[in-house]
PDB file of N, CA and C in Angstrom:
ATOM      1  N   UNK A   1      50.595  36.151   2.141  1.00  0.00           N
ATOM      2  CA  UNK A   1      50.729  37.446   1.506  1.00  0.00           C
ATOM      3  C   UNK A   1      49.331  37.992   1.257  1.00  0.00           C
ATOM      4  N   UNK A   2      49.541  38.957   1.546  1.00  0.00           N
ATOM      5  CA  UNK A   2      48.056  39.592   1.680  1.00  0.00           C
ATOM      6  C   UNK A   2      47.532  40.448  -0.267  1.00  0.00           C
ATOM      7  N   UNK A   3      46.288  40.414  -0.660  1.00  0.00           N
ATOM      8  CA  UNK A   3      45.882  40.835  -1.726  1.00  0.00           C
ATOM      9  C   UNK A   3      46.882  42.498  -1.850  1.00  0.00           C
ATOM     10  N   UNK A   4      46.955  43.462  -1.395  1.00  0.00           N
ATOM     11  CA  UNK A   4      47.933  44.244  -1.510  1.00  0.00           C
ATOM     12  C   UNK A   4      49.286  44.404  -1.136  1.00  0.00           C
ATOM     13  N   UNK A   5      49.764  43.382  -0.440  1.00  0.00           N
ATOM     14  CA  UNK A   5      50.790  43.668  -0.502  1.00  0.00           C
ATOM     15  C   UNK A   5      51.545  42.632  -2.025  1.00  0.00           C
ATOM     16  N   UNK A   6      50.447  41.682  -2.641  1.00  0.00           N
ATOM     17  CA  UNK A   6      50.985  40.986  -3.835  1.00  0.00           C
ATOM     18  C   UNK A   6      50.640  41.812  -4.771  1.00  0.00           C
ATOM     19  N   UNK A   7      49.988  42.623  -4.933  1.00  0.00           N
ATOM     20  CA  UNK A   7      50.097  43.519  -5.968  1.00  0.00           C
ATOM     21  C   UNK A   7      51.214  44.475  -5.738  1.00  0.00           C
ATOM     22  N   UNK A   8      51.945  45.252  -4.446  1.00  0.00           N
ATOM     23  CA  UNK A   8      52.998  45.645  -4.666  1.00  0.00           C
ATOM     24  C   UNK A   8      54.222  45.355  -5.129  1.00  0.00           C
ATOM     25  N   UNK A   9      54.278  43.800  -4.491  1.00  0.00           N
ATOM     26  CA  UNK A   9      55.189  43.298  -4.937  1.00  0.00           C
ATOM     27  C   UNK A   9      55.481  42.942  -6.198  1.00  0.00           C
ATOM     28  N   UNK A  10      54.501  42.306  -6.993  1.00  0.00           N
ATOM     29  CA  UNK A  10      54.166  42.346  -8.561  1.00  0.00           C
ATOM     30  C   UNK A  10      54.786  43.520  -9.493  1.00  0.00           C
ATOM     31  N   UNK A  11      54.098  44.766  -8.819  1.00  0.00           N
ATOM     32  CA  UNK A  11      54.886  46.359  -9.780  1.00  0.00           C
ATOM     33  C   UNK A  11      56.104  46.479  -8.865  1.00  0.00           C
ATOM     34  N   UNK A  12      56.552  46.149  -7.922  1.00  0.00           N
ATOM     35  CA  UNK A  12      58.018  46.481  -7.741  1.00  0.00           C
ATOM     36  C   UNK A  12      58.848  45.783  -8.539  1.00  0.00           C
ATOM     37  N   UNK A  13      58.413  44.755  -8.828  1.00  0.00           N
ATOM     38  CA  UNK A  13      59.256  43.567  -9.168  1.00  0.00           C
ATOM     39  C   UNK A  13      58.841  44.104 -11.024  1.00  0.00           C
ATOM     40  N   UNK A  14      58.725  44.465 -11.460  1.00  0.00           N
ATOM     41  CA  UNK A  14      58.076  44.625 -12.711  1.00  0.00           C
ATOM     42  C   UNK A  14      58.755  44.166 -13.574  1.00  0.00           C
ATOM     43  N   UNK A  15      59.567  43.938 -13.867  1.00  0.00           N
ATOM     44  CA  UNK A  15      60.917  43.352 -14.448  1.00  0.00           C
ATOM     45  C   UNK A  15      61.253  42.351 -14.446  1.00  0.00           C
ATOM     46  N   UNK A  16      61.090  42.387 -13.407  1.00  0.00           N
ATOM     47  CA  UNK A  16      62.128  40.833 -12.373  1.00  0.00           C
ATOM     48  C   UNK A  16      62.026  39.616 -12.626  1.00  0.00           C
ATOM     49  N   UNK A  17      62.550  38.894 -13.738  1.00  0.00           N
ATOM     50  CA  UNK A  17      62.398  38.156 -14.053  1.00  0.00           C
ATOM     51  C   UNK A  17      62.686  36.584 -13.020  1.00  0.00           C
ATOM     52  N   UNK A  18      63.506  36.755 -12.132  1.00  0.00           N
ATOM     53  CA  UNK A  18      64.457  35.754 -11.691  1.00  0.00           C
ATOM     54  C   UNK A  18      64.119  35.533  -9.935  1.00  0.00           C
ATOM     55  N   UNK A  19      63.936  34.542  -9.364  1.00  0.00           N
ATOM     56  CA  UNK A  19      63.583  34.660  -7.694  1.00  0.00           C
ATOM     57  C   UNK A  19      62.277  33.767  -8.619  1.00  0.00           C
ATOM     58  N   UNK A  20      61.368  33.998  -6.796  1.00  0.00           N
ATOM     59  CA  UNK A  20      60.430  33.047  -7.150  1.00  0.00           C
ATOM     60  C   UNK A  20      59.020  33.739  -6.421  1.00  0.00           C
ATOM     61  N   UNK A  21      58.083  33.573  -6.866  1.00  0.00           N
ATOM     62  CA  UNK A  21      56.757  33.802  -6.304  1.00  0.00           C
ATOM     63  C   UNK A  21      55.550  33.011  -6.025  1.00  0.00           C
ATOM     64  N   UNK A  22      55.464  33.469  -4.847  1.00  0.00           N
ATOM     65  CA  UNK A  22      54.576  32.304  -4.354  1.00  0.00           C
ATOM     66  C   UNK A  22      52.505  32.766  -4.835  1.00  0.00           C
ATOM     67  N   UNK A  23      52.279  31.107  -4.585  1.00  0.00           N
ATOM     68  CA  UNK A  23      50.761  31.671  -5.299  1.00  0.00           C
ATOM     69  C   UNK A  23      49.831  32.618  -5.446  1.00  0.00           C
ATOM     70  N   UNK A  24      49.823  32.770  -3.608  1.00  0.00           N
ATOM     71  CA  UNK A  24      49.116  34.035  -3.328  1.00  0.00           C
ATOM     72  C   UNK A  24      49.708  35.343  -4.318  1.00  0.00           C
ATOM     73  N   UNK A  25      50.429  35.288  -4.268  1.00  0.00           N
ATOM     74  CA  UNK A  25      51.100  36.362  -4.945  1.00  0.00           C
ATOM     75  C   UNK A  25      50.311  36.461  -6.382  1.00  0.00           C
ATOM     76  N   UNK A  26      50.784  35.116  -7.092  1.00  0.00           N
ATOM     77  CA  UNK A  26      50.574  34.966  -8.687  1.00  0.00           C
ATOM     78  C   UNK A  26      48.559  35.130  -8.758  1.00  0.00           C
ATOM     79  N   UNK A  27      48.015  34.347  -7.915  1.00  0.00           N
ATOM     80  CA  UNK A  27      46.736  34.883  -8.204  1.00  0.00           C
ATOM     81  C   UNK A  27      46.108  35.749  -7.900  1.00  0.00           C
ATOM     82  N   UNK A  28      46.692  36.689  -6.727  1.00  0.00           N
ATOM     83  CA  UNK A  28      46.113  37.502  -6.297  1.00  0.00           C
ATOM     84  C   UNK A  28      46.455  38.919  -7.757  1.00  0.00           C
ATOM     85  N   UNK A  29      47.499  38.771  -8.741  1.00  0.00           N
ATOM     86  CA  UNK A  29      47.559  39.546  -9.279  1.00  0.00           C
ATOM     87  C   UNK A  29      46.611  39.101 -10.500  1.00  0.00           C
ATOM     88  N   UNK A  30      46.448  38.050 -10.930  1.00  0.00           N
ATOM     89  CA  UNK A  30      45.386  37.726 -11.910  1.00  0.00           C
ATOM     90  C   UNK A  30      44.251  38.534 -11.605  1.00  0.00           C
ATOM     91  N   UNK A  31      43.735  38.304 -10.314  1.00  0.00           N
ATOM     92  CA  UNK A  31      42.287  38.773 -10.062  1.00  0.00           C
ATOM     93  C   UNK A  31      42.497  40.169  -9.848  1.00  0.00           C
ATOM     94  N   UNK A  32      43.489  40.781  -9.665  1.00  0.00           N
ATOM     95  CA  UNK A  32      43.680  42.048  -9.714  1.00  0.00           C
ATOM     96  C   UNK A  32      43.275  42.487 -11.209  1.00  0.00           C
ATOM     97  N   UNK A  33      44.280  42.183 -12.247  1.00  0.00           N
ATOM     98  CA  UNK A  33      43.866  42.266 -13.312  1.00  0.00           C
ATOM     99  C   UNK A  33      42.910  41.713 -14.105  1.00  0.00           C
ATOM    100  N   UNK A  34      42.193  40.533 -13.723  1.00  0.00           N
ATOM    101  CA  UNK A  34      41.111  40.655 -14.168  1.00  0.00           C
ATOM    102  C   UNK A  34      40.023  41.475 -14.106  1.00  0.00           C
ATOM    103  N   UNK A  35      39.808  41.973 -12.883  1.00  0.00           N
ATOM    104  CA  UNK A  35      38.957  43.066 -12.116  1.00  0.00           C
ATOM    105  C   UNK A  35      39.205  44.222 -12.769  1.00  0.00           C
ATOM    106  N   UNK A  36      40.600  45.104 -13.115  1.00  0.00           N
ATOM    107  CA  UNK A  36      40.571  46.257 -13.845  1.00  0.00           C
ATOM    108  C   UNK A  36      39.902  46.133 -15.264  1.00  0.00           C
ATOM    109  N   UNK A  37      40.840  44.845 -15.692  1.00  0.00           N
ATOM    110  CA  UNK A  37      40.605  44.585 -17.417  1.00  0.00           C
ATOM    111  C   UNK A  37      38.429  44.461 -17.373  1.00  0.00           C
ATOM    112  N   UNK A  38      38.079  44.109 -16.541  1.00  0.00           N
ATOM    113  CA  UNK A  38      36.744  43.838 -16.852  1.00  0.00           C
ATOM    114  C   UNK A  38      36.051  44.913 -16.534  1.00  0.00           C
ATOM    115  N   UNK A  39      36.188  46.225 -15.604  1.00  0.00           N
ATOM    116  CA  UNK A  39      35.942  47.005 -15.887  1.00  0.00           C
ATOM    117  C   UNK A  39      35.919  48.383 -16.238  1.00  0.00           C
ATOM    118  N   UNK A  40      37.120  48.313 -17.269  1.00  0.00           N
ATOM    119  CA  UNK A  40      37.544  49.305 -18.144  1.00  0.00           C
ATOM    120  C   UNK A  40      36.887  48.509 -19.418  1.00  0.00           C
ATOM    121  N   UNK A  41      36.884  47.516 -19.590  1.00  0.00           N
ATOM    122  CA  UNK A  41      35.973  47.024 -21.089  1.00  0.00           C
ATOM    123  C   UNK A  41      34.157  47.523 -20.611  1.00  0.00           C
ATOM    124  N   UNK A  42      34.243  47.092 -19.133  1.00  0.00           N
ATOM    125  CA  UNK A  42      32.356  46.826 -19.425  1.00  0.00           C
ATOM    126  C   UNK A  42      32.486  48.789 -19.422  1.00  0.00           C
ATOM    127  N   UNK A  43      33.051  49.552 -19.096  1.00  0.00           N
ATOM    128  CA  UNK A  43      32.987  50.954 -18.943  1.00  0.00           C
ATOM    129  C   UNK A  43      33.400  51.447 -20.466  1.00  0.00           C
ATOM    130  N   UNK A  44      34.144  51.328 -21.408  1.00  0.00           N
ATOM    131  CA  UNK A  44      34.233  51.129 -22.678  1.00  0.00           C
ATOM    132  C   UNK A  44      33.226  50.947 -23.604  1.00  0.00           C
ATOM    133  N   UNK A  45      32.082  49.700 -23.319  1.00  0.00           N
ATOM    134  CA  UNK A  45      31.131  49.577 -24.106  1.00  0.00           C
ATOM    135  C   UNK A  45      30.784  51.194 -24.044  1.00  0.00           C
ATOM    136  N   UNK A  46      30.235  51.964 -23.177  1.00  0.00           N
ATOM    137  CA  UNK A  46      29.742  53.097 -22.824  1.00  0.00           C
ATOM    138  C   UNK A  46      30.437  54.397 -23.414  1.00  0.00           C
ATOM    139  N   UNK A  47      31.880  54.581 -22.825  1.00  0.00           N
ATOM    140  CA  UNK A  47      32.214  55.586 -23.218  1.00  0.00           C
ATOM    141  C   UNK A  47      33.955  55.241 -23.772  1.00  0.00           C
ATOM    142  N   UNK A  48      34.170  55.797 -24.829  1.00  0.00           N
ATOM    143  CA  UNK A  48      35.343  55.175 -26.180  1.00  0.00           C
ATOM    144  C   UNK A  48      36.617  55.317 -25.237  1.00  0.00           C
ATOM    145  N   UNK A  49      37.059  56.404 -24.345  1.00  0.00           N
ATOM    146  CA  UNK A  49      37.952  56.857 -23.765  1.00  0.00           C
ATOM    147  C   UNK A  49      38.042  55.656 -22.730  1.00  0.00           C
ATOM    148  N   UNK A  50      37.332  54.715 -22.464  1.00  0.00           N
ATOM    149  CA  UNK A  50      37.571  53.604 -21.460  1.00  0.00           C
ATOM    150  C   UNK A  50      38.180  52.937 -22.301  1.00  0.00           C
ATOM    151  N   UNK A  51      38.245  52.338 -23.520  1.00  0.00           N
ATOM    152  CA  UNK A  51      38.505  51.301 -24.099  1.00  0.00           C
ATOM    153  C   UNK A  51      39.844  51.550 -24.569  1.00  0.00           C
ATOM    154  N   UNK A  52      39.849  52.764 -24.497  1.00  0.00           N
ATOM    155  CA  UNK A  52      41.463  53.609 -24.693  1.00  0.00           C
ATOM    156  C   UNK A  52      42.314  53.231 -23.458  1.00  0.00           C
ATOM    157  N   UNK A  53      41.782  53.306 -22.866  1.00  0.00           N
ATOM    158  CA  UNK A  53      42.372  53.072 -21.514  1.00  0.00           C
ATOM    159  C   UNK A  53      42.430  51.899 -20.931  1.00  0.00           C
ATOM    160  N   UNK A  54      41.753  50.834 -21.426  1.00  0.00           N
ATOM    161  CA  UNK A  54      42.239  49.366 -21.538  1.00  0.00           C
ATOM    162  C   UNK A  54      42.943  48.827 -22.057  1.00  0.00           C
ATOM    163  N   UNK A  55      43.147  49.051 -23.356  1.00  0.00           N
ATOM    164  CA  UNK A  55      44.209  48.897 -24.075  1.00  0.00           C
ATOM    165  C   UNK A  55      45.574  49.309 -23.520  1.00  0.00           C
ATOM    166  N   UNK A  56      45.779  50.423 -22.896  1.00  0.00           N
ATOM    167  CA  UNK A  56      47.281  50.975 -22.268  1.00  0.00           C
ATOM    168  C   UNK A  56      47.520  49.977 -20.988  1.00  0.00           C
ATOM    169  N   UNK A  57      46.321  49.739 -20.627  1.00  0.00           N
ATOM    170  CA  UNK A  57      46.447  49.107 -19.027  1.00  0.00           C
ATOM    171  C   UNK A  57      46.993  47.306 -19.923  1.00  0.00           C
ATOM    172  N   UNK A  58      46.614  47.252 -20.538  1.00  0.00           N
ATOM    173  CA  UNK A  58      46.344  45.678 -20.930  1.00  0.00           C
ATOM    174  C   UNK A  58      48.304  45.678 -21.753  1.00  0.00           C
ATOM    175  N   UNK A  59      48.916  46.769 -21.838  1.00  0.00           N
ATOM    176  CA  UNK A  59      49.859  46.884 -22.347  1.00  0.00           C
ATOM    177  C   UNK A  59      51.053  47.187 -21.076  1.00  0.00           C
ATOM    178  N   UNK A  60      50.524  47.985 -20.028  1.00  0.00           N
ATOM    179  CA  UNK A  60      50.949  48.512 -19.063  1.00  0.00           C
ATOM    180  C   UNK A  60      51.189  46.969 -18.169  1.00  0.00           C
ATOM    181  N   UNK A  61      50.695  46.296 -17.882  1.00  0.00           N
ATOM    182  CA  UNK A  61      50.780  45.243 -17.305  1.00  0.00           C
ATOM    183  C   UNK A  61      51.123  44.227 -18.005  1.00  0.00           C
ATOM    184  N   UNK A  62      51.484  43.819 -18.822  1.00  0.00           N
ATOM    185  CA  UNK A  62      52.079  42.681 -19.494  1.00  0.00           C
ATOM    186  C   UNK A  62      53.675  42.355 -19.706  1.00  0.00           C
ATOM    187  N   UNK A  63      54.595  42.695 -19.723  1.00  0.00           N
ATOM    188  CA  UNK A  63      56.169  42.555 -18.342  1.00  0.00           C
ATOM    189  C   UNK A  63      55.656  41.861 -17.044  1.00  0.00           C
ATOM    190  N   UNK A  64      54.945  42.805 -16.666  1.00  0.00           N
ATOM    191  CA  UNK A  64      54.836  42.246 -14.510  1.00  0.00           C
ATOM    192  C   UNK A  64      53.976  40.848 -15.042  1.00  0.00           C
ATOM    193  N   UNK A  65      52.753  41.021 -16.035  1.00  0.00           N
ATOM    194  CA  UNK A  65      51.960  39.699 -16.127  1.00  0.00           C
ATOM    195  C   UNK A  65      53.440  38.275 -16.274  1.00  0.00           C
ATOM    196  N   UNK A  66      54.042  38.934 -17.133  1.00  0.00           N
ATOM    197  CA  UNK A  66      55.412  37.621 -17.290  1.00  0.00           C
ATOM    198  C   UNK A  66      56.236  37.538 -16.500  1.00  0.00           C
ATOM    199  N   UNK A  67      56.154  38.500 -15.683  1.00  0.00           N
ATOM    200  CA  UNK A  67      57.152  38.559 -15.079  1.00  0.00           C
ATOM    201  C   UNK A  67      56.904  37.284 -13.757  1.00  0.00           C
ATOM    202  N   UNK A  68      55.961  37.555 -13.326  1.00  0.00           N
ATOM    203  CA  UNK A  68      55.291  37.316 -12.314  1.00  0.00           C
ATOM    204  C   UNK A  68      54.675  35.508 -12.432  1.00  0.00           C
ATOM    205  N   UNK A  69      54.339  34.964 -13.886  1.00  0.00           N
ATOM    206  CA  UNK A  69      54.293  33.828 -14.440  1.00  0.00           C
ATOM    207  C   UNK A  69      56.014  33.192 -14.038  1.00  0.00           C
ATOM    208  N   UNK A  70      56.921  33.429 -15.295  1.00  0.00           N
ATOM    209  CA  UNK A  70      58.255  33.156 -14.797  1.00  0.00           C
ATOM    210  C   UNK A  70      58.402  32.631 -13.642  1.00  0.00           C
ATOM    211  N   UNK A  71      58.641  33.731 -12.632  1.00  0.00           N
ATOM    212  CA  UNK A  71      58.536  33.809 -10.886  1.00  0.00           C
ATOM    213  C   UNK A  71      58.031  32.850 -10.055  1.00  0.00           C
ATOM    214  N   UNK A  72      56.272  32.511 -10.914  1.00  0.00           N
ATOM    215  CA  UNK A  72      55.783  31.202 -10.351  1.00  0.00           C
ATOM    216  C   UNK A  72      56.010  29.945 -10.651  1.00  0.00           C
ATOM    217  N   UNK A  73      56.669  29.860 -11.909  1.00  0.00           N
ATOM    218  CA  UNK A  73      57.358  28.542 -12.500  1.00  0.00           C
ATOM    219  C   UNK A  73      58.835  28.457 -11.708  1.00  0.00           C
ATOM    220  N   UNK A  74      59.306  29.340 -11.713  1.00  0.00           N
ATOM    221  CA  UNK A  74      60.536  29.407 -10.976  1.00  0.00           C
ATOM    222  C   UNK A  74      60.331  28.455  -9.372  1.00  0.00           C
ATOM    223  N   UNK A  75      59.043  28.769  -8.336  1.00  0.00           N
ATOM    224  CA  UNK A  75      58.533  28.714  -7.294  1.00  0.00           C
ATOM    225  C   UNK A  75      58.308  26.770  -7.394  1.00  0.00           C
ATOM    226  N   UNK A  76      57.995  26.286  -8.105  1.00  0.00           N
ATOM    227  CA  UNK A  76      57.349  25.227  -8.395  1.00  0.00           C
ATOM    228  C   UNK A  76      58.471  24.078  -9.062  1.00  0.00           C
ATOM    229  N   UNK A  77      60.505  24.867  -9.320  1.00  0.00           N
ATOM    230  CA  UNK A  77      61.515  24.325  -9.662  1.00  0.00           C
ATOM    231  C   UNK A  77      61.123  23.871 -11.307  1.00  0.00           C
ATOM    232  N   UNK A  78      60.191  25.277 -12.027  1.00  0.00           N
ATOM    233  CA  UNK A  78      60.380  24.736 -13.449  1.00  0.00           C
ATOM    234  C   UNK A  78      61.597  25.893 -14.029  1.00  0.00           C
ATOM    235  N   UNK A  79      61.888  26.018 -15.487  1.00  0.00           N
ATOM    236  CA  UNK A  79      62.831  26.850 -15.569  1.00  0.00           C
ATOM    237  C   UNK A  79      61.637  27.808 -16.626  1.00  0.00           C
ATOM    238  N   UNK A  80      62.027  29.350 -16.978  1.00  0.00           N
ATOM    239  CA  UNK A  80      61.074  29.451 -17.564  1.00  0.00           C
ATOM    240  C   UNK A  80      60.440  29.811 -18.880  1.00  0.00           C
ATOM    241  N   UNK A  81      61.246  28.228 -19.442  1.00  0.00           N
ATOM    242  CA  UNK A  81      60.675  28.128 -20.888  1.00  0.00           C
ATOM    243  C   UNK A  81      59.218  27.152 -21.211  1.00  0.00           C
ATOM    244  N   UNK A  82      59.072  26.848 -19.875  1.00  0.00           N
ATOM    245  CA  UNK A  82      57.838  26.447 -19.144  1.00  0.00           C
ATOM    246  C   UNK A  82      56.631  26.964 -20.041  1.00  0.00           C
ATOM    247  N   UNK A  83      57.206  28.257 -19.843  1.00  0.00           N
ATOM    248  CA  UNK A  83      55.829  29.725 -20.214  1.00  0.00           C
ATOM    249  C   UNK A  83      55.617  29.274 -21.849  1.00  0.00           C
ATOM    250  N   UNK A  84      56.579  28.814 -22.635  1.00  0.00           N
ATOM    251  CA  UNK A  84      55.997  28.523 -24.124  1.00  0.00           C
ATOM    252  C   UNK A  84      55.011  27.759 -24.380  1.00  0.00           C
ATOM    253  N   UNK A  85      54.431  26.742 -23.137  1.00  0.00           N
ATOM    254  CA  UNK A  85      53.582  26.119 -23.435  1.00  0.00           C
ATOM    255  C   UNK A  85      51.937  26.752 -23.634  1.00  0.00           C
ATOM    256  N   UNK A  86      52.379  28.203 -23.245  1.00  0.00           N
ATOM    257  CA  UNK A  86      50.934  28.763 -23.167  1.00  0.00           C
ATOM    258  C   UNK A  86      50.795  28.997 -24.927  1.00  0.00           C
ATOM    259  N   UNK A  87      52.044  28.897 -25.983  1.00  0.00           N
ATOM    260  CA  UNK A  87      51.533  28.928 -27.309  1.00  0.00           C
ATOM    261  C   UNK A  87      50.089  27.760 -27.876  1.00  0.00           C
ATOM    262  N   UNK A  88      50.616  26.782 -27.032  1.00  0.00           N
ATOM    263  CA  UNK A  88      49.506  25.415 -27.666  1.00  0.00           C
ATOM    264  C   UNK A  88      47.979  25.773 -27.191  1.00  0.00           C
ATOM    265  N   UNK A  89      47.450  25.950 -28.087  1.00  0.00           N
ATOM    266  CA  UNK A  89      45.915  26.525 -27.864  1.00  0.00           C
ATOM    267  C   UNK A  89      45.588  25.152 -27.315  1.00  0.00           C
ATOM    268  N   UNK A  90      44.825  25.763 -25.711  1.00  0.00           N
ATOM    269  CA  UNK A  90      44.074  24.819 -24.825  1.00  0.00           C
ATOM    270  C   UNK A  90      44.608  23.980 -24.046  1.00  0.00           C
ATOM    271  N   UNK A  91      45.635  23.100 -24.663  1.00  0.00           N
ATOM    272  CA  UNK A  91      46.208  21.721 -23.973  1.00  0.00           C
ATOM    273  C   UNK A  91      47.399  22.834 -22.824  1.00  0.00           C
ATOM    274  N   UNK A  92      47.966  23.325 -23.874  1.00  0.00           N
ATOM    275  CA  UNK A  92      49.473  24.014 -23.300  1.00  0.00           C
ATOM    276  C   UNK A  92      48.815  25.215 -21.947  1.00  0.00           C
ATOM    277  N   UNK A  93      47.460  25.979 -22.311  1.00  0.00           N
ATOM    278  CA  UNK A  93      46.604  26.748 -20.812  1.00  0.00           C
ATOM    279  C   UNK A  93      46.543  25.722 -20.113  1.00  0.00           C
ATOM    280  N   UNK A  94      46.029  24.954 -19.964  1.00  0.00           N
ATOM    281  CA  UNK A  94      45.299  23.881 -18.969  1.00  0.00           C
ATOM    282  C   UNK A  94      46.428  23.371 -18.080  1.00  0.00           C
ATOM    283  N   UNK A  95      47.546  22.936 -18.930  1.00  0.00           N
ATOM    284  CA  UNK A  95      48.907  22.700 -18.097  1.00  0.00           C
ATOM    285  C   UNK A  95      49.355  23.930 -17.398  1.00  0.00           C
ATOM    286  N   UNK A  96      49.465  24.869 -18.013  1.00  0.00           N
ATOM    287  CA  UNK A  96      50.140  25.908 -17.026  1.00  0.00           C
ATOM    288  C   UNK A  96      49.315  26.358 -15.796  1.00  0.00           C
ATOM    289  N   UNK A  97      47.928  26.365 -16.200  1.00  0.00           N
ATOM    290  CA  UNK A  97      47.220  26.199 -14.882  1.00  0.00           C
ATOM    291  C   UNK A  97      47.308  25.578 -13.847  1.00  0.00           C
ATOM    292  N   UNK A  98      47.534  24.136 -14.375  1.00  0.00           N
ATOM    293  CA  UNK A  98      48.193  22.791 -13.122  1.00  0.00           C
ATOM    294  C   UNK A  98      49.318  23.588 -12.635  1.00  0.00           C
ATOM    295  N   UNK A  99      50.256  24.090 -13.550  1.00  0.00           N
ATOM    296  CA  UNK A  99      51.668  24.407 -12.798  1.00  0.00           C
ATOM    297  C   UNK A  99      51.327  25.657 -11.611  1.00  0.00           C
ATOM    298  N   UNK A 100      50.678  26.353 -12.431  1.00  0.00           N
ATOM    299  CA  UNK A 100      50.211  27.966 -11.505  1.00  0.00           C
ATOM    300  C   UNK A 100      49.476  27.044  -9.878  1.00  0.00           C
ATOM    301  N   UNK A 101      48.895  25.920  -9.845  1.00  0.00           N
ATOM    302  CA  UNK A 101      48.481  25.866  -8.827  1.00  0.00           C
ATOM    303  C   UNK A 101      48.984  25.253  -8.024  1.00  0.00           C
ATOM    304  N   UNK A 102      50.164  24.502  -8.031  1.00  0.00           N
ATOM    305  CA  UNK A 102      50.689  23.762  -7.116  1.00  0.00           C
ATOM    306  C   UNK A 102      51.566  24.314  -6.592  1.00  0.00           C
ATOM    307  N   UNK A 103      52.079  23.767  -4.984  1.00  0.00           N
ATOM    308  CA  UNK A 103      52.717  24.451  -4.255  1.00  0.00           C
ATOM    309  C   UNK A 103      54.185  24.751  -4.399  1.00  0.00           C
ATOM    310  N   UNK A 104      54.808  25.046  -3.617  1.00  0.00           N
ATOM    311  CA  UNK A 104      56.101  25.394  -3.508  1.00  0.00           C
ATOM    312  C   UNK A 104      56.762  24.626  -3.510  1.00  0.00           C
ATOM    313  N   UNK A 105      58.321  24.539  -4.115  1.00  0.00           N
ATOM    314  CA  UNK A 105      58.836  23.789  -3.421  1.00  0.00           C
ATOM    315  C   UNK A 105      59.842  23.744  -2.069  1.00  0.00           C
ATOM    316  N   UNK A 106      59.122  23.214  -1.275  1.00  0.00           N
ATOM    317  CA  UNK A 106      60.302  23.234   0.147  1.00  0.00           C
ATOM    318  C   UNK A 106      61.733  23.770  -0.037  1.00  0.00           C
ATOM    319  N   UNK A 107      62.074  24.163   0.976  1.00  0.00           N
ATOM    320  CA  UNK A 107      63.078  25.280   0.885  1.00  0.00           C
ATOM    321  C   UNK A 107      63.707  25.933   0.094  1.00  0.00           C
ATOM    322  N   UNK A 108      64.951  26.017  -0.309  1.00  0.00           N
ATOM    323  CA  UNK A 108      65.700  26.923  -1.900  1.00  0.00           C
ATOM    324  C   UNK A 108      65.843  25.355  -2.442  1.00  0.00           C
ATOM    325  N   UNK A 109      65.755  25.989  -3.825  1.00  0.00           N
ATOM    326  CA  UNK A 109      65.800  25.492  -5.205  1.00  0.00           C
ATOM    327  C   UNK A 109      66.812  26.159  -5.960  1.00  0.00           C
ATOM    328  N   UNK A 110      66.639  25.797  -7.493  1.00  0.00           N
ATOM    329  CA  UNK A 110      68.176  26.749  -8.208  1.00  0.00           C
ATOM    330  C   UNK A 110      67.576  28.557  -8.564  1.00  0.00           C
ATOM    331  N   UNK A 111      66.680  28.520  -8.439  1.00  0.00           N
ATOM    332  CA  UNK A 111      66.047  29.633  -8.824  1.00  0.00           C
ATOM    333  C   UNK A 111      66.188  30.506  -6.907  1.00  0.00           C
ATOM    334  N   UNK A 112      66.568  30.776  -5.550  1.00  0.00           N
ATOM    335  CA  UNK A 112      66.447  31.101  -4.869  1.00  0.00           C
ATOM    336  C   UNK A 112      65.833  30.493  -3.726  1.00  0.00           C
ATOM    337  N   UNK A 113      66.005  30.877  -2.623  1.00  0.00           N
ATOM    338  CA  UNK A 113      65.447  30.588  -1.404  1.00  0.00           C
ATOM    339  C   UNK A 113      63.954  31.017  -1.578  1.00  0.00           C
ATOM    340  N   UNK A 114      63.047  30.199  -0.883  1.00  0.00           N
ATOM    341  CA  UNK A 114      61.307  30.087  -0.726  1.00  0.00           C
ATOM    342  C   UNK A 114      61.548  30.960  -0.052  1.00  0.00           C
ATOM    343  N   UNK A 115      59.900  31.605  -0.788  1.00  0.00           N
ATOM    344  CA  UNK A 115      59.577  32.833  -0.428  1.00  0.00           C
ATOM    345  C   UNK A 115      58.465  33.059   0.857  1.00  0.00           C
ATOM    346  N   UNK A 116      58.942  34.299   1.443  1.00  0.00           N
ATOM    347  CA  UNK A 116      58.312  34.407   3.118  1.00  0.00           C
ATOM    348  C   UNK A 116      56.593  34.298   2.935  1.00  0.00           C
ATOM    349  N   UNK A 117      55.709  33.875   3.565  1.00  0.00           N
ATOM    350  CA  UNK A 117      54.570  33.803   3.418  1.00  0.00           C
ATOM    351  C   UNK A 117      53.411  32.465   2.591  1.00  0.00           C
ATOM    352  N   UNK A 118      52.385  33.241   2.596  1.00  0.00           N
ATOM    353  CA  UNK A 118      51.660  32.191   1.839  1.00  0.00           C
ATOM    354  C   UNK A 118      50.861  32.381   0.288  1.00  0.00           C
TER     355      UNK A 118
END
């Protein structure tokens, strides 16, 4: 899956809690949003109306951000109460990271048939 077509898929899916997404997908939208979020803040230091506008974006994207988490736990045959572990400061990130990076699992699972691409 290519860097734009996982960001389309990400805002189509904006909702979508259920199916599964594959990595490319899940990181290519991180670095998507990291890239806006970093510079609408470093453009913010400068002028107030950026930081206004990070805030909406940082609000605007947070559904698809879960959505799209879910999706990849789903991908990997977790279910996705998975995602609570991101409450445990540090231990509970570090795990979901392991989960965010490992592969698929071979063919359908209970969550849907594997998804086309890489």
């Amino acid at each position: 899956m290519s860097f734009v077509d996982a960001i389309k898929s990400v805002f189509t899916q904006y909702v979508g809690f259920s199916g599964r997404a594959r990595r490319s997908e899940y990181w290519y939208f991180v670095l998507f949003n990291f890239i806006v979020s970093f510079v609408l803040s470093f453009l913010g230091n400068y002028v107030g109306f950026f930081s206004i506008l990070g805030t909406i974006w940082s609000l605007a994207v947070l559904l698809p951000s879960l959505a799209v988490c879910v999706r990849r736990l789903h991908d990997i045959g977790k279910a996705w109460t998975w995602i609570l572990l991101g409450l445990i400061p540090l231990v509970g990130e570090i795990i979901l990271i392991v989960f965010f990076c490992q592969d698929s699992q071979p063919g359908e699972n209970q969550f849907g048939p594997n998804p086309k691409g890489m």
